[in-house]
Protein backbone atom coordinates (compact mmCIF):
# COMPACT_ATOMS: atom_id res chain seq x y z
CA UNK A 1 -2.43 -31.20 -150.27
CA UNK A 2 -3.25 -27.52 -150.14
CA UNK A 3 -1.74 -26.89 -153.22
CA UNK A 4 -5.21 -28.05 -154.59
CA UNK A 5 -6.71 -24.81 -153.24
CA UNK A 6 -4.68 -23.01 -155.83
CA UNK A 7 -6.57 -24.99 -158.59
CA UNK A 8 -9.72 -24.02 -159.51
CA UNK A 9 -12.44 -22.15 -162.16
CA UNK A 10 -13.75 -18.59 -162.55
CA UNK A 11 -16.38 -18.78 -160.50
CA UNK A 12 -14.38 -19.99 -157.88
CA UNK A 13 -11.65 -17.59 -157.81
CA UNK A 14 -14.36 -14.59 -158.05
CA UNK A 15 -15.88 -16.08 -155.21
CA UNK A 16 -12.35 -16.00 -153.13
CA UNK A 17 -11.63 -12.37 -154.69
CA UNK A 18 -14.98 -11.38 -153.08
CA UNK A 19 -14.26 -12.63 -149.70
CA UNK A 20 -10.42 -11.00 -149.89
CA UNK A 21 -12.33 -7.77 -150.77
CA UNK A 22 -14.70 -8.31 -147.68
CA UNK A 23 -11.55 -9.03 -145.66
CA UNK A 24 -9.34 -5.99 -146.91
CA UNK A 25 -12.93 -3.15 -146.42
CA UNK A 26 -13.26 -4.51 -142.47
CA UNK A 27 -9.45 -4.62 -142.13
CA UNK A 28 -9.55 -0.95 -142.61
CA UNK A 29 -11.89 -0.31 -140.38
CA UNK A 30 -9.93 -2.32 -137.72
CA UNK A 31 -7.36 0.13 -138.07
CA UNK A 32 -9.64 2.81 -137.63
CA UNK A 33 -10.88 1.23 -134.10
CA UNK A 34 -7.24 -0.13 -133.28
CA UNK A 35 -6.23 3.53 -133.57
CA UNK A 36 -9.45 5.29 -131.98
CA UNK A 37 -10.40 2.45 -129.58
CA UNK A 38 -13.90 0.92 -129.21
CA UNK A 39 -15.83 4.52 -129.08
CA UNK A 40 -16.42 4.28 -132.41
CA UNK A 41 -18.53 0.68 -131.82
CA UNK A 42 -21.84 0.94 -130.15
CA UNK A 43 -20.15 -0.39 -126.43
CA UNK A 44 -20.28 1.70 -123.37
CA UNK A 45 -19.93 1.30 -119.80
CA UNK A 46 -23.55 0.12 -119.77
CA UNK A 47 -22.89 -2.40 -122.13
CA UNK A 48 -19.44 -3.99 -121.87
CA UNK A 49 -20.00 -6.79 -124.71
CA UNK A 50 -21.71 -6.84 -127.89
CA UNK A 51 -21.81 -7.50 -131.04
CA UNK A 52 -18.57 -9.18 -131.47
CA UNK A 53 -18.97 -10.87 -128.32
CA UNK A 54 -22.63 -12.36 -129.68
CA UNK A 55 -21.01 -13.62 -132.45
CA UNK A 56 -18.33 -14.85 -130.45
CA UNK A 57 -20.98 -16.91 -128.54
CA UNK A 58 -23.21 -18.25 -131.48
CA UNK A 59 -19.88 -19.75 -133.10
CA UNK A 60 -18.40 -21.56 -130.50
CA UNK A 61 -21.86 -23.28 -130.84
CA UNK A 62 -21.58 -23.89 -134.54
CA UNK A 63 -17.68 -25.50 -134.11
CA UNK A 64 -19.18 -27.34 -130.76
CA UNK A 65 -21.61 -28.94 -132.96
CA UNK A 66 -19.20 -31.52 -134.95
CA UNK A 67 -19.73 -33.71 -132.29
CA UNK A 68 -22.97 -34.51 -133.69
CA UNK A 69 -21.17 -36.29 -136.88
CA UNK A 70 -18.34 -37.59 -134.76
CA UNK A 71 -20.02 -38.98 -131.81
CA UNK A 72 -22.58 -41.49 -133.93
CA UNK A 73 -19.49 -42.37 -136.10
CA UNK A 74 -17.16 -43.50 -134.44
CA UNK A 75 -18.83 -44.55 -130.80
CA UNK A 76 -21.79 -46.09 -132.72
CA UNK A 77 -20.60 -47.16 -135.84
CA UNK A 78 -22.44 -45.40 -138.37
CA UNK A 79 -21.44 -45.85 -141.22
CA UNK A 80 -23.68 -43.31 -143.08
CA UNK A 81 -22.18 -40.26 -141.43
CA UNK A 82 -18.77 -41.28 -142.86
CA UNK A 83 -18.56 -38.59 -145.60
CA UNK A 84 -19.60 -35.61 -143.42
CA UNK A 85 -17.32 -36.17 -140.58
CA UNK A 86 -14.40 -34.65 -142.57
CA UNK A 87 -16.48 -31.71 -143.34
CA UNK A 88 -17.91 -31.04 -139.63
CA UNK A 89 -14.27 -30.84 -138.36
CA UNK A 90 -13.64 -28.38 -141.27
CA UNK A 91 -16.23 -26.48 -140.36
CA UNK A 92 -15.34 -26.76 -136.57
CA UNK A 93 -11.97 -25.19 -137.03
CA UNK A 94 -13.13 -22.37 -139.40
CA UNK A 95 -14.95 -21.46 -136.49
CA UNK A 96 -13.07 -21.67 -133.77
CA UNK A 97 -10.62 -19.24 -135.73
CA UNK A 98 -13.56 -17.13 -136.12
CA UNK A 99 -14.03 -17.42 -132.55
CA UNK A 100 -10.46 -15.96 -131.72
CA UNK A 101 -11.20 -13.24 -134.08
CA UNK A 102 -13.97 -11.90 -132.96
CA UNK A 103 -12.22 -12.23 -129.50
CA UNK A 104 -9.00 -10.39 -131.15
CA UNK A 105 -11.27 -7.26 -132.52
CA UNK A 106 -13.43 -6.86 -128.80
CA UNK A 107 -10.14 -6.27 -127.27
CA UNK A 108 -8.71 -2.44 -127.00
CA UNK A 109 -5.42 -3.67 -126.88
CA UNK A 110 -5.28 -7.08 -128.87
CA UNK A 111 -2.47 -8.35 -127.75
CA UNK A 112 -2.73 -7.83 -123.85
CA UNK A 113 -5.03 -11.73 -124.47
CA UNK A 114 -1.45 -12.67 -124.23
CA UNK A 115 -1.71 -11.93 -120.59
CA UNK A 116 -3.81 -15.13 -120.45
CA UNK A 117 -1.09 -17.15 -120.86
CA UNK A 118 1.89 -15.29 -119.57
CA UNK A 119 -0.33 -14.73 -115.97
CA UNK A 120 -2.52 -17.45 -115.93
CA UNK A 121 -5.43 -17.25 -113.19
CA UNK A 122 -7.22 -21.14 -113.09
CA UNK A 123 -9.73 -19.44 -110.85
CA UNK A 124 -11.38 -17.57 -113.94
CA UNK A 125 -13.90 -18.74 -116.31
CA UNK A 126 -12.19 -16.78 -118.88
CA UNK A 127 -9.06 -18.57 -118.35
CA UNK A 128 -10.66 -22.07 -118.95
CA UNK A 129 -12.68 -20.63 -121.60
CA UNK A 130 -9.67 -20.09 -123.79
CA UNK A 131 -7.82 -23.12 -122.93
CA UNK A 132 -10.91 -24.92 -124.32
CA UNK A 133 -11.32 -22.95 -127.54
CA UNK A 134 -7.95 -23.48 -128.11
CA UNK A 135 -7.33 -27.08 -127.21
CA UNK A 136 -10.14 -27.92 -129.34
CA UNK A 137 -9.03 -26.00 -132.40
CA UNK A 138 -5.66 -28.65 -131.85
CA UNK A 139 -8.03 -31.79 -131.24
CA UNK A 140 -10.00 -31.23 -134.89
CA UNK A 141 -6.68 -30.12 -136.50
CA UNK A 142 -4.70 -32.93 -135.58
CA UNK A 143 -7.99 -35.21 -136.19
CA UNK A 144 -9.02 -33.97 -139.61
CA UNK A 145 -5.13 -34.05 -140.79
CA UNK A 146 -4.39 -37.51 -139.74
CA UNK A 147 -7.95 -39.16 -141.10
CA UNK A 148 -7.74 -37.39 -143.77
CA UNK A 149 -4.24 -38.20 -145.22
CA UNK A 150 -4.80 -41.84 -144.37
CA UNK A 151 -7.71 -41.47 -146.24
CA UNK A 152 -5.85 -39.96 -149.03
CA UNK A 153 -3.50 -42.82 -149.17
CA UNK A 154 -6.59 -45.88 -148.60
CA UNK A 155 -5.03 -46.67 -145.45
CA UNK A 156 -6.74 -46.90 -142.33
CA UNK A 157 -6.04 -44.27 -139.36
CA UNK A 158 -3.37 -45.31 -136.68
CA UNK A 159 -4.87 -46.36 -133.36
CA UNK A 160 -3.15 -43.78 -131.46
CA UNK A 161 -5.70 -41.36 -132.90
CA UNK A 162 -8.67 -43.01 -131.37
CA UNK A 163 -8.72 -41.89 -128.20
CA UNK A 164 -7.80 -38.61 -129.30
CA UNK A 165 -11.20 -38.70 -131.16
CA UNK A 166 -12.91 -40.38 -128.24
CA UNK A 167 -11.24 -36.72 -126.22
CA UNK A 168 -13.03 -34.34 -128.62
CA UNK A 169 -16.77 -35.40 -128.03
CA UNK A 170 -16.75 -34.67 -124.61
CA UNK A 171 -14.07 -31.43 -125.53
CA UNK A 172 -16.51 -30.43 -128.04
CA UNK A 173 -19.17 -30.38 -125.10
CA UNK A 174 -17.09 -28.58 -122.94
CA UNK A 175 -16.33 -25.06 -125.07
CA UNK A 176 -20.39 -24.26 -124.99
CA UNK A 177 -20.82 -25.39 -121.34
CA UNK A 178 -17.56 -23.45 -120.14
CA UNK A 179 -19.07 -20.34 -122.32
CA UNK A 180 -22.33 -20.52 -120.87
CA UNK A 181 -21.31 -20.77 -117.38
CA UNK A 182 -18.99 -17.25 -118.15
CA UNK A 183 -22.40 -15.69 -118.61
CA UNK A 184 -24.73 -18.04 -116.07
CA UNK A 185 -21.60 -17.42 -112.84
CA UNK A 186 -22.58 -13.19 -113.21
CA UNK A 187 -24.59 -12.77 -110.22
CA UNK A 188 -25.45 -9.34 -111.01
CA UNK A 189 -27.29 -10.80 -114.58
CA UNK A 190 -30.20 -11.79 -113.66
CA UNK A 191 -30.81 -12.98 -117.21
CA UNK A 192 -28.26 -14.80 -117.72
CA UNK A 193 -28.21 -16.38 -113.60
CA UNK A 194 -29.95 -19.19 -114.67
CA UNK A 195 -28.95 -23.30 -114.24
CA UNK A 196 -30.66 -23.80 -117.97
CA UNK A 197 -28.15 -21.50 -119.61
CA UNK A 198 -25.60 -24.75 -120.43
CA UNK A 199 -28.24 -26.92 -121.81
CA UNK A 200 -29.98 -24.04 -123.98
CA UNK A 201 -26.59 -23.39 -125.14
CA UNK A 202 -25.85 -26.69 -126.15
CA UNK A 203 -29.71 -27.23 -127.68
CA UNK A 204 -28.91 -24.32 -129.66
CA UNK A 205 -25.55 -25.82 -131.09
CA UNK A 206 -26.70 -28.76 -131.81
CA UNK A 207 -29.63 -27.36 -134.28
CA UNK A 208 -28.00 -24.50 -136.00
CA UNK A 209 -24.53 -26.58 -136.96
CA UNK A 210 -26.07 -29.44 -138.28
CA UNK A 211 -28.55 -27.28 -140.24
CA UNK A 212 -25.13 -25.74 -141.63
CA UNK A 213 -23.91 -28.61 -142.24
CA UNK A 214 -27.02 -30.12 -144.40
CA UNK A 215 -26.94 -26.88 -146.44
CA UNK A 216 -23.58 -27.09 -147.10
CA UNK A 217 -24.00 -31.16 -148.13
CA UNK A 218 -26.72 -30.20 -150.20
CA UNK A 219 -25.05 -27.21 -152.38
CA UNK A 220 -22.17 -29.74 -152.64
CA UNK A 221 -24.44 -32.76 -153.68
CA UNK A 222 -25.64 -30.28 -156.43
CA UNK A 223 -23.03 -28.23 -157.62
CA UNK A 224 -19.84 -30.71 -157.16
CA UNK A 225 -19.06 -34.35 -157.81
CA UNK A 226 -19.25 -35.13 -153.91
CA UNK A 227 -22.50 -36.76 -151.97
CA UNK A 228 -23.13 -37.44 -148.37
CA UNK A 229 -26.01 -39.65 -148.75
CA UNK A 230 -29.36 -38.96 -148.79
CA UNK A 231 -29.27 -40.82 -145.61
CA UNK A 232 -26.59 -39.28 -143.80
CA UNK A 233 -28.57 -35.71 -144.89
CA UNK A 234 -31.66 -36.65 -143.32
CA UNK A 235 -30.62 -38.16 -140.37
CA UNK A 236 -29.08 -34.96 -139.67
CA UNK A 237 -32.49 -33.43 -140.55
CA UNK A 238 -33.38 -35.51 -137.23
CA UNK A 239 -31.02 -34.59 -135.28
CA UNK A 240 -31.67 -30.77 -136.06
CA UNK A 241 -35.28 -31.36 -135.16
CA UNK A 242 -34.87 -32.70 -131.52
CA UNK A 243 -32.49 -30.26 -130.78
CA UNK A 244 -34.34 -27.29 -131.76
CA UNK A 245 -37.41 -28.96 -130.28
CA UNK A 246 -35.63 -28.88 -127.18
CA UNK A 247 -34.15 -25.04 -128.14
CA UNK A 248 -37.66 -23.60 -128.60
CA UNK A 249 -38.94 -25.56 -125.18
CA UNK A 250 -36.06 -24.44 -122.89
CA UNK A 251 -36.60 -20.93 -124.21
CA UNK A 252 -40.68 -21.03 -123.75
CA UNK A 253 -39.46 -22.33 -119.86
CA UNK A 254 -37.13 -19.39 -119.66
CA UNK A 255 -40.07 -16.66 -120.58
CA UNK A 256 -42.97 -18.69 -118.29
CA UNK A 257 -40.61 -18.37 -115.21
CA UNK A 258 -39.68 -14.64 -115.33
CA UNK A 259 -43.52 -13.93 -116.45
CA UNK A 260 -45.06 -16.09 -113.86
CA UNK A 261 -43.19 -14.97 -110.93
CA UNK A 262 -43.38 -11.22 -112.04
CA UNK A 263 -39.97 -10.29 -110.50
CA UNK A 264 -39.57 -7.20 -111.85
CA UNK A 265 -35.39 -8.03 -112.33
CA UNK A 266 -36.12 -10.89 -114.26
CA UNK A 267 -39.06 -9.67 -116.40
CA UNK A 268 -37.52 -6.47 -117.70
CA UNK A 269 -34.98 -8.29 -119.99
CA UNK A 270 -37.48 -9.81 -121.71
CA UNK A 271 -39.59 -6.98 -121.91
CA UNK A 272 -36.55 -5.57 -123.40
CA UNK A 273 -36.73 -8.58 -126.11
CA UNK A 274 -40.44 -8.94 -126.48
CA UNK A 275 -42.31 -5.50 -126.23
CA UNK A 276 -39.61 -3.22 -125.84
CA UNK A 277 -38.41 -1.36 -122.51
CA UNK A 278 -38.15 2.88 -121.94
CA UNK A 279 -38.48 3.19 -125.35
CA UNK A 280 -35.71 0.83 -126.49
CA UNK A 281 -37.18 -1.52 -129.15
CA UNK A 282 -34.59 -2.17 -131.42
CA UNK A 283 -34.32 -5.97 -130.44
CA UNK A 284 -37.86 -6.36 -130.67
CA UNK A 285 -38.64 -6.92 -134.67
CA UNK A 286 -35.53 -9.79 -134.67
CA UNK A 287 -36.65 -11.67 -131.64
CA UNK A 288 -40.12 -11.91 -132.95
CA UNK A 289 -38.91 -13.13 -136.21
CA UNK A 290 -36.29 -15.31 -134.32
CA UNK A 291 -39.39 -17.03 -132.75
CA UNK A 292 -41.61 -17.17 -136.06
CA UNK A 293 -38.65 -18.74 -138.08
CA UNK A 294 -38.55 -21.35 -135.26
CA UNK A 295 -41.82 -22.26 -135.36
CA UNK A 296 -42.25 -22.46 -138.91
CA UNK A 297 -39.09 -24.61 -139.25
CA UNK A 298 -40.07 -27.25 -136.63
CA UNK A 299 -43.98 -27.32 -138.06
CA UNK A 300 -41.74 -28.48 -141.54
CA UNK A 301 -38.99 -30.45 -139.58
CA UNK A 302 -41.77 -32.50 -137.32
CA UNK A 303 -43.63 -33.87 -140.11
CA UNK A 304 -41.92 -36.69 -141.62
CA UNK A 305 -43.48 -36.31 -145.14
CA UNK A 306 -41.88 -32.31 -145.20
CA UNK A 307 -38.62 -33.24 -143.57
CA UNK A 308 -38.09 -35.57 -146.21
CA UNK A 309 -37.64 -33.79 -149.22
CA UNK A 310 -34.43 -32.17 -149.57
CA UNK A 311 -35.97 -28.16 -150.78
CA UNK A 312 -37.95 -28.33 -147.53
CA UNK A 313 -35.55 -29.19 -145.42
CA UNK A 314 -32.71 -26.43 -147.18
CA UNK A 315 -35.37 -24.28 -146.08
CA UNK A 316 -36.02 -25.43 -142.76
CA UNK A 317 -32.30 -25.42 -141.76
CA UNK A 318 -32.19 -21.60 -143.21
CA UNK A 319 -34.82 -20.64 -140.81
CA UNK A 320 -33.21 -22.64 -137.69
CA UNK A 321 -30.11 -21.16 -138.01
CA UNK A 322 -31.55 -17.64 -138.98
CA UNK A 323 -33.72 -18.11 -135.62
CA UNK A 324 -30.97 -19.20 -133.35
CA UNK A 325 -28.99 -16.23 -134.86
CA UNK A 326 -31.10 -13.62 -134.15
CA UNK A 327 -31.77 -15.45 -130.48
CA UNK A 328 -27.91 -15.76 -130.06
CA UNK A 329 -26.09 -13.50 -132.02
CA UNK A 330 -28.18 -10.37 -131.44
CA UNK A 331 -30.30 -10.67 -128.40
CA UNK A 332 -28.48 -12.86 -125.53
CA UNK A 333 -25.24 -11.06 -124.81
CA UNK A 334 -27.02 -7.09 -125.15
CA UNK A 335 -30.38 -8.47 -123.01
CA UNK A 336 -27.93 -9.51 -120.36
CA UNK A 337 -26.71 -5.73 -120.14
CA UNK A 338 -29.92 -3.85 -120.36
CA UNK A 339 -31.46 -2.65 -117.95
CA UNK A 340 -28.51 -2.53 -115.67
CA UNK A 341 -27.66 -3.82 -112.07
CA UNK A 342 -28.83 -0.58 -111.21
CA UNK A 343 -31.97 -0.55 -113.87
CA UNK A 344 -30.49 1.89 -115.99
CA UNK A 345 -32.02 0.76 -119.65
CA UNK A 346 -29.36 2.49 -122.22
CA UNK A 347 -29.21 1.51 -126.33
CA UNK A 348 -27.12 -0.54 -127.99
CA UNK A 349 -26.77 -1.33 -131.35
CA UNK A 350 -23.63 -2.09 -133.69
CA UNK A 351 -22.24 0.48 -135.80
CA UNK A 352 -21.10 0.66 -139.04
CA UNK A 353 -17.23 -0.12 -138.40
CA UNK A 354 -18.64 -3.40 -135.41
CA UNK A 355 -20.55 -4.84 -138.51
CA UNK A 356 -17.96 -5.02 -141.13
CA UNK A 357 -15.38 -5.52 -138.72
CA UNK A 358 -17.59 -8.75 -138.50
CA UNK A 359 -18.35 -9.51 -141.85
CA UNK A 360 -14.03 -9.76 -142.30
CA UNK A 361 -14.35 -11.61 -139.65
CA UNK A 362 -16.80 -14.31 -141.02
CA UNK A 363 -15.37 -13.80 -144.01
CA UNK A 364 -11.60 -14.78 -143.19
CA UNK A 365 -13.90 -18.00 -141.63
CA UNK A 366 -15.46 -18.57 -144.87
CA UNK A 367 -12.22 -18.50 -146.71
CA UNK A 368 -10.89 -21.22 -144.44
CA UNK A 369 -13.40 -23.57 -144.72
CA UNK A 370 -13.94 -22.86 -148.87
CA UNK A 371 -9.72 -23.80 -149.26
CA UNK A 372 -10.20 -26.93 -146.47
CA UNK A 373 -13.32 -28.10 -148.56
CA UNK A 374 -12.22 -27.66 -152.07
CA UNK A 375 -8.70 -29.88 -150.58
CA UNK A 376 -11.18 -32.31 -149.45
CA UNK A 377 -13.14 -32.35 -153.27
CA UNK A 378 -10.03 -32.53 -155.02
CA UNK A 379 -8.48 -35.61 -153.04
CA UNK A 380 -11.40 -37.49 -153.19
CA UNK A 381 -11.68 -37.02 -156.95
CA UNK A 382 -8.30 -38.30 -157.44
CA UNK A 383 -9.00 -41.19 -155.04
CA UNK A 384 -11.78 -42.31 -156.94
């Protein structure tokens, strides 16, 4: 079957050249870092984890999220969410890959991760957390190949796979909750020592993958021969509005608990976040704007009569997963750092090489799920 990604127009080839370009500029400036170590990223002793480690965090949320296609499908029967199921286990592989890479690139020396496995300790988070990642990159993979191919051939999918599907809702759970508690079991965070960490984490993975997901159904709907369903579309719409409902709700608890009590250890970080801290405001334009995209996007999501037509809601799911971005994949992981155990409050932000080291990165992502998708068009055309 992948010999269909090999077939395809100009635009579509320019579009893979530009990704291989993307891929080839932040490959170079791996080498760079791989020879000069992580001085020339924005990391210190300060702050141990950034950038790559954010993004790290906000995907695992975005490949935990197929479960919201998969669970009503096949434990509920619906019917309607039959076309996207294929494409939220694409998408859940692509970024679980992603996931490793940006794993790969935070490490000094890549391959010591290999310690994990040749000295494995059961007793760390870290330990579980890659024997999550992992075994759920091999749950979707061995899903997606064997519904898809019976698929292919109008057959329907062996039993035997069943329960392996029935394993990958809970699994799919699992890789957010087992991330959240790597952050949440720090005792020395104060930002991050808190028992709502899991949920949020799962509130926010639930909103910005199916928002993905609807933009990518859409572009598809318009630009290629394949439809979800209007249905199917909108129902995700839902789905993305409870869970960011809940998102922007745990998060207003989180800020009325360190405010209220005043606890100087608590409030700092989001002083850091909100208003700035020593001097150190660079977070503070993107969390604002993380908070006015999500309240825009849930005025348009709550109402029934905006959620319902299909520019609004492209627009709505930009701004949710814009919001949870910014929230995730700038501000959680360097908030935890600064001010310090110590209340040192030092600057972070990525550098030059961190950022296209990361746009490869995303890029090598995108690549995977643009070949896996245009498989998935071209079988279904010939099926048809």
């Amino acid at each position: 079957m992948i010999e269909k990604a090999l077939q395809g127009n100009r635009t579509y080839w320019t579009w893979i050249g530009a990704l291989l370009a993307v891929m080839i500029i932040g490959g170079l400036f791996y080498l760079k870092q791989f020879n000069e170590g992580l001085t020339i990223t924005g990391l210190s002793r300060d702050v141990t984890w950034g950038f790559y480690i954010a993004q790290f965090t906000f995907m695992v949320g975005v490949a935990a999220s197929a479960v919201m296609v998969v669970l009503p499908y096949y434990l509920h029967n619906y019917k309607a969410f039959g076309k996207l199921t294929i494409l939220g286990e694409f998408i859940a592989i692509a970024s679980v890959i992603v996931c490793m890479g940006f794993i790969f690139v935070d490490m000094g020396q890549p391959f010591r991760i290999l310690n994990v496995f040749l000295h494995p300790s059961p007793q760390s988070l870290m330990f579980w957390d890659t024997v999550v990642v992992f075994g759920y990159l091999m749950l979707n993979v061995v899903i997606s190949r064997v519904t898809f191919s019976a698929e292919r051939k109008g057959i329907a999918p062996p039993k035997w796979i069943k329960p392996i599907i029935y394993l990958s809702i809970p699994w799919a759970v699992s890789i957010h909750t087992v991330t959240a508690f790597l952050y949440s079991g720090l005792a020395a965070r104060p930002f991050w020592m808190t028992a709502i960490l899991g949920p949020r984490f799962l509130a926010t993975a639930f909103a910005a993958g199916p928002a993905l997901l609807i933009l990518i159904a859409l572009w598809m709907r318009r630009n290629t021969n394949f439809d979800a369903g209007h249905d199917a579309i909108h129902k995700l719409g839902i789905i993305v509005t409870y869970a960011m409902s809940v998102n922007v709700f745990f998060i207003t608890v989180e800020v009325f608990t360190a405010v209220y009590s005043g606890i100087p250890e608590h409030i700092s970080h989001f002083k850091l976040l909100y208003t700035g801290l020593e001097g150190n405001n660079t977070l503070v334009p993107w969390m604002w704007g993380s908070s006015l995209f999500a309240i825009i996007s849930l005025v348009l999501l709550i109402n029934p009569k905006t959620r319902s037509k299909d520019k609004i809601l492209a627009f709505s799911s930009v701004l949710v997963f814009l919001s949870i971005w910014m929230d995730k994949g700038l501000g959680m992981v360097v908030a935890g750092f600064v001010p310090s155990p110590v209340g040192k409050v030092v600057h972070y932000s990525p550098t030059l090489p961190e950022v296209m080291i990361s746009l490869a990165v995303y890029s090598a992502g995108i690549l995977i799920v643009t070949i896996l998708y245009k498989v998935a068009l071209s079988v279904r055309e010939s099926i048809s």
